[in-house]
Protein backbone atom coordinates (compact mmCIF):
# COMPACT_ATOMS: atom_id res chain seq x y z
CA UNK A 1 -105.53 71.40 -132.50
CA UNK A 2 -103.06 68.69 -134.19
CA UNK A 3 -105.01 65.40 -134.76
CA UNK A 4 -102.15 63.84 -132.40
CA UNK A 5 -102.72 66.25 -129.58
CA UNK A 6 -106.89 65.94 -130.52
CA UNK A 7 -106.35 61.74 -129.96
CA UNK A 8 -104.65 61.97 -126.97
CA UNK A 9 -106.95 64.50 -125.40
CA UNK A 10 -109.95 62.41 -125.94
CA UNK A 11 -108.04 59.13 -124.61
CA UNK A 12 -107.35 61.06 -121.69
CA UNK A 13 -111.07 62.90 -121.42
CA UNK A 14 -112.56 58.95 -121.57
CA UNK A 15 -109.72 57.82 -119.26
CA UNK A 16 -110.91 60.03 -116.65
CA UNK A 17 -114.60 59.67 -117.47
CA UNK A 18 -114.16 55.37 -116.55
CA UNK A 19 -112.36 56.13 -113.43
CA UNK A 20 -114.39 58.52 -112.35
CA UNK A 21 -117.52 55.70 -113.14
CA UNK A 22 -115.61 53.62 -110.52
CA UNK A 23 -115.58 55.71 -108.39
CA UNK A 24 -118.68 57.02 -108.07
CA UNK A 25 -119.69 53.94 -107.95
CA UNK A 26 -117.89 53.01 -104.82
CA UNK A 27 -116.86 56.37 -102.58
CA UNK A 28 -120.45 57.49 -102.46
CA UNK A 29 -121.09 54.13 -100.44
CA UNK A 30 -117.92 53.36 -98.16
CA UNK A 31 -119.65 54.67 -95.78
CA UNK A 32 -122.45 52.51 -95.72
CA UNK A 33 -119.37 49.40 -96.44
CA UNK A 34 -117.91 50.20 -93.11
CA UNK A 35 -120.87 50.18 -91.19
CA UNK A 36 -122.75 46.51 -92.97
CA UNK A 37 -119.15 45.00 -93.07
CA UNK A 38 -117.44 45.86 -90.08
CA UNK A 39 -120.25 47.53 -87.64
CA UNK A 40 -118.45 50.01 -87.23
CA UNK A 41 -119.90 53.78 -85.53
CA UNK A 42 -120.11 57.26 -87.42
CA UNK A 43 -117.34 58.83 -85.59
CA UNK A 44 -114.83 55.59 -86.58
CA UNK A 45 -116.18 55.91 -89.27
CA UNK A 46 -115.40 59.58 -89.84
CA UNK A 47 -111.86 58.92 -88.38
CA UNK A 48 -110.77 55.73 -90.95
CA UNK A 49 -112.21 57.86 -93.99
CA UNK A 50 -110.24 60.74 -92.58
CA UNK A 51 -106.70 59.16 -92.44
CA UNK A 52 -107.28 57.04 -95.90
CA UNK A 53 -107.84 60.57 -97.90
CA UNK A 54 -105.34 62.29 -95.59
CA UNK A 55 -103.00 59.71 -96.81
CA UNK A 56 -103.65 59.52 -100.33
CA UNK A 57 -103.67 63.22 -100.43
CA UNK A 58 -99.66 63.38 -98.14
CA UNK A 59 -98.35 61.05 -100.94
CA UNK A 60 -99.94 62.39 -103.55
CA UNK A 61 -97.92 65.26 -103.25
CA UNK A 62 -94.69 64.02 -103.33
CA UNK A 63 -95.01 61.77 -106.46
CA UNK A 64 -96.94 64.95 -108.38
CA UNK A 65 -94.61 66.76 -107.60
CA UNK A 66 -91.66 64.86 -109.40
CA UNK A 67 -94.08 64.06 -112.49
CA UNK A 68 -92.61 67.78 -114.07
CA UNK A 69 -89.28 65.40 -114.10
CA UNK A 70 -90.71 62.65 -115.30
CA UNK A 71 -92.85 61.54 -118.41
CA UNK A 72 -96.31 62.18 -117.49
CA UNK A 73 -97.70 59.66 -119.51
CA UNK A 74 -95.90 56.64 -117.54
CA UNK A 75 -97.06 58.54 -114.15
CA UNK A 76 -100.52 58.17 -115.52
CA UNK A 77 -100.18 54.57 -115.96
CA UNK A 78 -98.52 53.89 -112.95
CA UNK A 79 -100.82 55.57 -110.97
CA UNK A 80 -103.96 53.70 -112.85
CA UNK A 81 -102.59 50.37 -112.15
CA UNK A 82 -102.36 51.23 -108.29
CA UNK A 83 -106.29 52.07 -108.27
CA UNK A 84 -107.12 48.52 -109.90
CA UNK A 85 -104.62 47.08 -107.36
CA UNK A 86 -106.20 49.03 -104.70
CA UNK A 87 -110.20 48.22 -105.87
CA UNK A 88 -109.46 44.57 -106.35
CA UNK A 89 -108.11 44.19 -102.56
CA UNK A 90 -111.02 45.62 -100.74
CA UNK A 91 -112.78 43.14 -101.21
CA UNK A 92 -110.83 39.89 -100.81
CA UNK A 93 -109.30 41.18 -97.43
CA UNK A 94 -111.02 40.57 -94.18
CA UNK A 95 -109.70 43.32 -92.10
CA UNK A 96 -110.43 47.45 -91.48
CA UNK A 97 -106.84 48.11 -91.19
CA UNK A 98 -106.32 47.09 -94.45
CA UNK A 99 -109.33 48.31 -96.42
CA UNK A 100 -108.02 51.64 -94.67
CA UNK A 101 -104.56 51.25 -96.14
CA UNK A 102 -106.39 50.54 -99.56
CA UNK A 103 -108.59 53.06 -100.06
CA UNK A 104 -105.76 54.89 -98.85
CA UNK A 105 -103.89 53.90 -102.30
CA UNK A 106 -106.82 54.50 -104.10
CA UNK A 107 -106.94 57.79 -103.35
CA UNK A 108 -103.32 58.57 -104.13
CA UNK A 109 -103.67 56.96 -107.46
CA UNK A 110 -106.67 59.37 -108.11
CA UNK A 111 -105.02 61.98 -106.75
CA UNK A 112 -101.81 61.65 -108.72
CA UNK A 113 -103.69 60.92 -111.91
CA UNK A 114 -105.63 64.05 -111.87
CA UNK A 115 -103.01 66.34 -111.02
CA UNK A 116 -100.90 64.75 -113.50
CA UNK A 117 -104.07 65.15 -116.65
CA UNK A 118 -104.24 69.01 -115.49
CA UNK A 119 -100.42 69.69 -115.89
CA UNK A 120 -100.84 67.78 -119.35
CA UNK A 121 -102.99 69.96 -120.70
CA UNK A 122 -101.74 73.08 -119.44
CA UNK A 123 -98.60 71.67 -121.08
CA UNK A 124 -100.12 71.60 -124.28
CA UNK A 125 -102.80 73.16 -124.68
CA UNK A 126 -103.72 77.43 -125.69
CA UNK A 127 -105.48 79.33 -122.83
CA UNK A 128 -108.24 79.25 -124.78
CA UNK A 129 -108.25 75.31 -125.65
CA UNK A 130 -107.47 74.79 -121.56
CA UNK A 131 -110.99 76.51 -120.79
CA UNK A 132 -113.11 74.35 -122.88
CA UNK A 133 -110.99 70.88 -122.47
CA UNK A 134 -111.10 71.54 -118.44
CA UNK A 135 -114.41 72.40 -118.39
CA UNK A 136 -114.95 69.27 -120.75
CA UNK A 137 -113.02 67.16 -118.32
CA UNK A 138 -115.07 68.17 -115.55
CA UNK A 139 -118.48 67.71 -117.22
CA UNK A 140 -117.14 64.03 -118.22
CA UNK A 141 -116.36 63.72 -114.26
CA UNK A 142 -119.89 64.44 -113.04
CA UNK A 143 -121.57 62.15 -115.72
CA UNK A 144 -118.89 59.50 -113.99
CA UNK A 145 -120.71 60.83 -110.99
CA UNK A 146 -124.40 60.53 -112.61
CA UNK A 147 -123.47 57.15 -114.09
CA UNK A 148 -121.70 55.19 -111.08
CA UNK A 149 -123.55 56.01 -107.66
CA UNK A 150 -126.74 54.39 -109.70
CA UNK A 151 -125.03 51.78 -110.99
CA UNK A 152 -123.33 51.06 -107.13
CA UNK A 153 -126.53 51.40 -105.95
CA UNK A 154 -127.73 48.16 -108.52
CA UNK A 155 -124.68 46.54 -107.04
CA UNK A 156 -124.75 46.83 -103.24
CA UNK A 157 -128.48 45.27 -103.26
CA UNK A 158 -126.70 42.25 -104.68
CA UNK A 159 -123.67 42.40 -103.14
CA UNK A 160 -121.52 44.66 -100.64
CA UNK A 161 -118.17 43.67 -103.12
CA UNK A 162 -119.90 44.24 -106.65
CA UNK A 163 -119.00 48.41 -106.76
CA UNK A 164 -115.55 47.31 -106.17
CA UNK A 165 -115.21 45.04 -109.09
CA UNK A 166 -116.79 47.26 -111.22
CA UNK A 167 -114.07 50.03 -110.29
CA UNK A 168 -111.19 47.93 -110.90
CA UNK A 169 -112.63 46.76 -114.43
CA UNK A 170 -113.64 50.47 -115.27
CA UNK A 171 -110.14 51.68 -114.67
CA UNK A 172 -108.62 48.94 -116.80
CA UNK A 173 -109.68 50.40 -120.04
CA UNK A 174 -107.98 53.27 -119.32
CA UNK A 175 -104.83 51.73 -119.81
CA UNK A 176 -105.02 50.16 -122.82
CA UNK A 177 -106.38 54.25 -124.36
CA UNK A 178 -103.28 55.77 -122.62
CA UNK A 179 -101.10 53.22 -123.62
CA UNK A 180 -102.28 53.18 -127.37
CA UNK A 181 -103.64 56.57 -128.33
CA UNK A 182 -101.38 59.15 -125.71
CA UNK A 183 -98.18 60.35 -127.33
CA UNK A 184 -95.25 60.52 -125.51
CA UNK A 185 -93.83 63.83 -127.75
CA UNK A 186 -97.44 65.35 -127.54
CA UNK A 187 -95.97 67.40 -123.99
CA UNK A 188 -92.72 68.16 -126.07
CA UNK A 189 -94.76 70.31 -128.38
CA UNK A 190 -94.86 73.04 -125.51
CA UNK A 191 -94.24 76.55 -126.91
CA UNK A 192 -93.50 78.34 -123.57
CA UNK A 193 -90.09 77.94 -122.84
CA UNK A 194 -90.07 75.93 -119.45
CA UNK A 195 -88.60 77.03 -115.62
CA UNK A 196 -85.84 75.12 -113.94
CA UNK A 197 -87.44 72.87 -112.07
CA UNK A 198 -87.14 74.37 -107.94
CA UNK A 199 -89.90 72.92 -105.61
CA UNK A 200 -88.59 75.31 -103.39
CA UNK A 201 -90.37 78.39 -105.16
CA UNK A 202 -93.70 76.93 -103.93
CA UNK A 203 -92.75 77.75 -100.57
CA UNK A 204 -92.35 81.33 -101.22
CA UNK A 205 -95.29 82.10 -103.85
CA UNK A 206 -97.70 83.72 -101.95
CA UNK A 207 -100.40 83.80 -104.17
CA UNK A 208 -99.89 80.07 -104.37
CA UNK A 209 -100.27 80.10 -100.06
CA UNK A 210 -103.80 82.10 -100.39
CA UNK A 211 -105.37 80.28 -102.99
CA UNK A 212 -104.48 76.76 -100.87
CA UNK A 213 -105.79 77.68 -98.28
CA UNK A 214 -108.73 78.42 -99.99
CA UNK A 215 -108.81 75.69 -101.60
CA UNK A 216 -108.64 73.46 -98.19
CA UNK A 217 -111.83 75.12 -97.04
CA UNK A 218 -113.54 74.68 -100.00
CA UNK A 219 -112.97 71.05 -100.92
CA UNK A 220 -113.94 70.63 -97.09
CA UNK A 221 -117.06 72.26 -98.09
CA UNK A 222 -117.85 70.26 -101.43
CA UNK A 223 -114.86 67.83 -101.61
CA UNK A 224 -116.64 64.87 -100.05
CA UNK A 225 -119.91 66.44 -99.37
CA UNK A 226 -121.86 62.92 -100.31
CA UNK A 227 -119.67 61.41 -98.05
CA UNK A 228 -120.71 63.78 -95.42
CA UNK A 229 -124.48 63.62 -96.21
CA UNK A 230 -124.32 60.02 -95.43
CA UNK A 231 -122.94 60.66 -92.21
CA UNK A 232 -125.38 63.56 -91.79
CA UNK A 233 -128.22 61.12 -92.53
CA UNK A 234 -127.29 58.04 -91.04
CA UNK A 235 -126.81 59.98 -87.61
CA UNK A 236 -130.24 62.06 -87.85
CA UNK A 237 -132.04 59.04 -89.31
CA UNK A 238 -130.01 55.95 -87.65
CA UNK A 239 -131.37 54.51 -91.13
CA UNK A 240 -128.54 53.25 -93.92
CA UNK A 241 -130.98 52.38 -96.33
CA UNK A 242 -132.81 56.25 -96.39
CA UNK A 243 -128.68 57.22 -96.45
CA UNK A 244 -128.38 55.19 -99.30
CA UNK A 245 -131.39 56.61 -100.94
CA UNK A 246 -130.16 60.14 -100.25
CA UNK A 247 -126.92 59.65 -101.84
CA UNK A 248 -128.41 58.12 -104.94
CA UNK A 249 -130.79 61.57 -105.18
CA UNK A 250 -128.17 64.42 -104.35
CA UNK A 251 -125.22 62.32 -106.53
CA UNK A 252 -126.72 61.84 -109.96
CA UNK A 253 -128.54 65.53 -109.57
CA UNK A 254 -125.33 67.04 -108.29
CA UNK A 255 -124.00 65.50 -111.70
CA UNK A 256 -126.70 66.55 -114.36
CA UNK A 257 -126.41 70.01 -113.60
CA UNK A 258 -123.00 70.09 -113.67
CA UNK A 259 -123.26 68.49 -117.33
CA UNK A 260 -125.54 70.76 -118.23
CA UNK A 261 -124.01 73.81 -117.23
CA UNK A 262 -120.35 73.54 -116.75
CA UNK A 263 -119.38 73.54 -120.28
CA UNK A 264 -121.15 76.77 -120.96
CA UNK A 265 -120.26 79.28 -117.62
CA UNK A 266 -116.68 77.42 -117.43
CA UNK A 267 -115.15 78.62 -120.89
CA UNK A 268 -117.01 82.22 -119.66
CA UNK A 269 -114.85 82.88 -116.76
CA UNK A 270 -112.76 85.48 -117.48
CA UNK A 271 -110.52 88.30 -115.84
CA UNK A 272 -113.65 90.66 -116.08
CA UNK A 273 -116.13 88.56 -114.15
CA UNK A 274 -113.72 85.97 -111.88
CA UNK A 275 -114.33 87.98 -108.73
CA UNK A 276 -117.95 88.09 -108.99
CA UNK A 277 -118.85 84.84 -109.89
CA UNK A 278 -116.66 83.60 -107.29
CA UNK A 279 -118.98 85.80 -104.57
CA UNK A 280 -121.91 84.21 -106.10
CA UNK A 281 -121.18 80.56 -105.95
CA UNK A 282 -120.12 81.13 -102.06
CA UNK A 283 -123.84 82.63 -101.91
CA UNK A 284 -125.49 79.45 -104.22
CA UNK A 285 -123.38 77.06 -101.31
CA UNK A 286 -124.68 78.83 -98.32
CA UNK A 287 -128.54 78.31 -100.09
CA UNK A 288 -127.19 74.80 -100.89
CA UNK A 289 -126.05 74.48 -97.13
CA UNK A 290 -129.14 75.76 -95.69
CA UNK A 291 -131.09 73.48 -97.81
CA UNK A 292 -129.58 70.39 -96.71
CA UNK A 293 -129.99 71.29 -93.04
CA UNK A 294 -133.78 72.19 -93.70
CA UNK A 295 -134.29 69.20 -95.91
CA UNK A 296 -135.49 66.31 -93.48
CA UNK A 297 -136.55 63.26 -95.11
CA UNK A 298 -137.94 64.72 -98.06
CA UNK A 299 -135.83 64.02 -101.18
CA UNK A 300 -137.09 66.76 -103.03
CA UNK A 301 -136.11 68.94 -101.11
CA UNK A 302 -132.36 66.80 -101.10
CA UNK A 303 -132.65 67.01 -104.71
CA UNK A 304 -133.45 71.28 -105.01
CA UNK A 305 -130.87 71.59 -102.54
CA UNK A 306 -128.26 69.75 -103.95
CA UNK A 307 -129.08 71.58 -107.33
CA UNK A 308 -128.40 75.14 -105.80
CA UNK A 309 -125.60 73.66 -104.33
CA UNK A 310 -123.74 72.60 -107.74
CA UNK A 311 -124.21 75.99 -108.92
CA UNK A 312 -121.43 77.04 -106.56
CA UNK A 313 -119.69 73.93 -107.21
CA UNK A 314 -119.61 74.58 -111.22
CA UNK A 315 -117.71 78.32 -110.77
CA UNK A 316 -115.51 77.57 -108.17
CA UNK A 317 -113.89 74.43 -110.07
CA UNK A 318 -112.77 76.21 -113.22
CA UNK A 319 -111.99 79.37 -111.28
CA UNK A 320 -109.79 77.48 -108.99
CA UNK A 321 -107.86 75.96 -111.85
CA UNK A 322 -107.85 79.06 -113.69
CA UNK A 323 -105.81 80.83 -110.86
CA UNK A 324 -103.35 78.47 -110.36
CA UNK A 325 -102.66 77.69 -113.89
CA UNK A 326 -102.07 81.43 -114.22
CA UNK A 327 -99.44 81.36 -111.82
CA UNK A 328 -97.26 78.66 -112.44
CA UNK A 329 -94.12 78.95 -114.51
CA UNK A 330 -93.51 76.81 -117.82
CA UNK A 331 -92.16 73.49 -116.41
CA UNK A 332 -93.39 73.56 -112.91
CA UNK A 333 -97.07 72.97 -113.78
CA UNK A 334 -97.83 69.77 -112.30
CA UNK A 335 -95.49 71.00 -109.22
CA UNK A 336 -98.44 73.83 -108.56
CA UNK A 337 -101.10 72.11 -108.97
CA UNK A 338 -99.64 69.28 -106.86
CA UNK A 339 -99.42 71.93 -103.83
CA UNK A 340 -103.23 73.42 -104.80
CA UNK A 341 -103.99 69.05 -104.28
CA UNK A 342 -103.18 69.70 -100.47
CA UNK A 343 -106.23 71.39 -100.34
CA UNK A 344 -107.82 68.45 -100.67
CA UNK A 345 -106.65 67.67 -97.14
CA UNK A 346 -109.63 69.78 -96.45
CA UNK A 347 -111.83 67.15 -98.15
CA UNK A 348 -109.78 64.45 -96.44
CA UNK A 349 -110.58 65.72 -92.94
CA UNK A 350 -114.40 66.45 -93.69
CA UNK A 351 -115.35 62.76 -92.39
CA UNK A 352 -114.17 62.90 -88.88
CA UNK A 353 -115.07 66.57 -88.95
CA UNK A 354 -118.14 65.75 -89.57
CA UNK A 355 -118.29 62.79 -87.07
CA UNK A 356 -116.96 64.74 -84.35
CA UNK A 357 -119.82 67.17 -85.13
CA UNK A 358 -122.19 65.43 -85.17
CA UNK A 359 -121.91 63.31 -82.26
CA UNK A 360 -121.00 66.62 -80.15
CA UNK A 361 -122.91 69.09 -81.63
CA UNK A 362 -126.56 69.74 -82.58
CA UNK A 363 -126.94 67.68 -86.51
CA UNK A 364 -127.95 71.04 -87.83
CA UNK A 365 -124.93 72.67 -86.92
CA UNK A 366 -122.91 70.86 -89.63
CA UNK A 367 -124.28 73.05 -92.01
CA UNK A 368 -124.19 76.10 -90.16
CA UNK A 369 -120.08 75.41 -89.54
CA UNK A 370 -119.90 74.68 -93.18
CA UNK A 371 -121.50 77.92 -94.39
CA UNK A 372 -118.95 79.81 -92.40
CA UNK A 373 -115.95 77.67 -93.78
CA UNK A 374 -116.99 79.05 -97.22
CA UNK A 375 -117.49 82.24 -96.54
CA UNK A 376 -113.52 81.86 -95.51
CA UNK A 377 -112.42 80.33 -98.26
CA UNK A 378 -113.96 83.01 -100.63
CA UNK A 379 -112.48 86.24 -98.82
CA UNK A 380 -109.10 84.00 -99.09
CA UNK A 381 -109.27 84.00 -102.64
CA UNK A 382 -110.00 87.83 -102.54
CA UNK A 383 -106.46 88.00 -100.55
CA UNK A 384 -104.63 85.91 -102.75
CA UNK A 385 -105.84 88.31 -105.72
CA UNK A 386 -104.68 91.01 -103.48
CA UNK A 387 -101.21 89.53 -102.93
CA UNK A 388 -101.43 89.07 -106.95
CA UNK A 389 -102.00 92.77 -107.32
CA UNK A 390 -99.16 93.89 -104.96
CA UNK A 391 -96.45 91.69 -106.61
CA UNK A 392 -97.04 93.56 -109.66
CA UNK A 393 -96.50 96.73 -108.23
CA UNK A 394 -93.92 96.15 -105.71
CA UNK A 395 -91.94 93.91 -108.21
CA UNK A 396 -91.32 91.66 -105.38
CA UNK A 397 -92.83 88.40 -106.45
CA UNK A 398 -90.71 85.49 -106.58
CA UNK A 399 -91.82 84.48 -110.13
CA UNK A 400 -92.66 86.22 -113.26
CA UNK A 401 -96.44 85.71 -113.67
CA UNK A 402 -98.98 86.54 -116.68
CA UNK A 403 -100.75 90.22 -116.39
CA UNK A 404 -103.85 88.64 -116.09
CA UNK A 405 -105.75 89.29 -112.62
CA UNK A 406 -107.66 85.68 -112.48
CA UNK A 407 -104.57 84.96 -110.54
């Protein structure tokens, strides 16, 4: 790796590490924010959550989508400066609506910025450099994870706002190491040679359909699972403090063994073992799943649960990736993985899912109905690798695609 390419990499690693601080510090607890600040019930709750990710997640499309026309590196600052602007407002207004239409923003800017760093480095970097430096990325995500919720947790016995400020000043560095050490040319240094740019060929990849869809029911699954264990709690418990205490267990352990694993079974995935590993994380979420709903108001138990849980959560992130990368032309990257974001629409809708459930339906059901959403998404993924398989020998897929069956 070029020292140039090896500078910007790490500016972009410890970009994403500070934002992710942020946000850990502040997501994990909105929940709890709505209900001190505005009284507000677990199903609203569920419901305001819902549209602000929704939203974030809609737009997020769109403006991912035209970052293969644009330079990346001013959509990453762009889309930095709209999370301060979005952090800093929470707090000084006085009104639901608005902290809706904030968090909202927030969540596009996160959105577009990730989406965005994932078509960089499939931009620039080998296949085997993309393994380690996404598997990197997402260890340096879960110590944002094992770093903020503790620090929000500090915060919000001080004051409901504090998480918020220390967001906005987290994702302020950021700009000043994209700014200085990310290279404009770096993406120019592409060998492949790149696609015209259609948005229309993600309509008809069908691979591309599967692995969405998959993708929706997944991040439903684990997308905003913390979220959804504060709901889980506050409903079974009717206590926000033992919800706060929950989150601050499953969070930070969710995180560690994520750190101390990813690196080392992400750059193993390979063609040989994709489809297996994929069938056992869907079993390590189901124990995960059935651990939470068993769990009670012990936080061990929270804590072993949440730890089988991750294991699922650390193969199906770098599989995920792995697939789509796989399949999208030269040029089109950040268009792909821009379409694979609408799966988070599945982690958008997980809060008033989850309300609706559990103000209908027996509390231990969530899990069950979760456990079957998984299953789903995993024989999904098995289709898509079908639909893979059956390009190649038909020779009707819509795109010429690398040999290699991850995708």
């Amino acid at each position: 790796m070029k020292p140039s390419l090896r500078r910007s990499t790490a500016a972009l690693l410890a970009s994403s590490l500070l934002l992710t601080i942020g946000r850990g510090a502040t997501l994990p607890f909105m929940t709890i924010y709505l209900t001190r600040a505005y009284g507000m019930s677990v199903e609203n709750i569920g419901y305001a959550l819902t549209i602000a990710l929704t939203v974030g997640v809609a737009f997020s499309l769109g403006f991912g989508i035209l970052a293969d026309k644009f330079d990346k590196k001013r959509y990453m600052l762009i889309s930095i400066v709209a999370f301060i602007v979005g952090f800093v407002a929470i707090p000084l207004v006085d009104n639901v609506t608005l902290v809706v239409l904030f968090f909202s923003l927030i969540n596009c800017a996160y959105s577009v910025f990730s989406t965005v760093l994932k078509a960089w480095f499939a931009d620039v970097l080998t296949s085997s450099e993309k393994a380690r430096v996404f598997s990197l990325n997402y260890s340096f995500l879960n110590i944002g994870w094992t770093v903020g919720p503790p620090l929000g947790t500090l915060l919000v016995m001080y004051s409901l706002q504090l998480p918020f400020w220390l967001a906005a000043f987290c994702a302020a560095l950021p700009l000043g190491f994209i700014h200085f050490f990310v290279q404009k040319s770096v993406a120019l240094d592409a060998p492949e040679e790149k696609a015209p740019w259609q948005p229309s060929i993600l309509l008809k990849d069908r691979a591309l359909f599967w692995f969405t869809l998959s993708g929706l029911l997944a991040s439903y699954v684990g997308g905003s699972f913390a979220t959804c264990i504060s709901q889980y709690v506050l409903a079974a418990n009717a206590d926000s403090d033992f919800a706060q205490k929950v989150v601050a267990v499953v969070l930070p352990v969710n995180a560690a063994v994520v750190v101390t694993l990813q690196y080392f079974i992400g750059s193993k995935i390979s063609a040989s073992n994709i489809r297996p590993l994929m069938t056992a994380a869907t079993l390590f979420f189901i124990l995960g799943l059935g651990g939470f709903m068993f769990s009670g108001e012990n936080l061990v138990y929270w804590g072993i649960a949440a730890a089988v849980f991750t294991l699922g959560e650390i193969i199906y992130a770098p599989g995920e990736y792995m697939l789509i990368d796989n399949i999208a032309p030269p040029g089109m990257k950040a268009s792909y993985f821009s379409a694979q974001a609408l799966g988070w629409l599945g982690a958008a809708a997980n809060p008033m899912i989850t309300g609706i459930i559990l103000t209908r339906l027996p509390h231990w059901s969530l899990f069950a109905i979760m456990m079957a959403a998984i299953v789903a998404a995993w024989l999904m993924i098995l289709r898509g690798m079908g639909v893979k398989g059956e390009d190649k020998v038909s020779g009707s897929a819509t795109l010429t695609r690398p040999t290699d069956p991850r995708s």
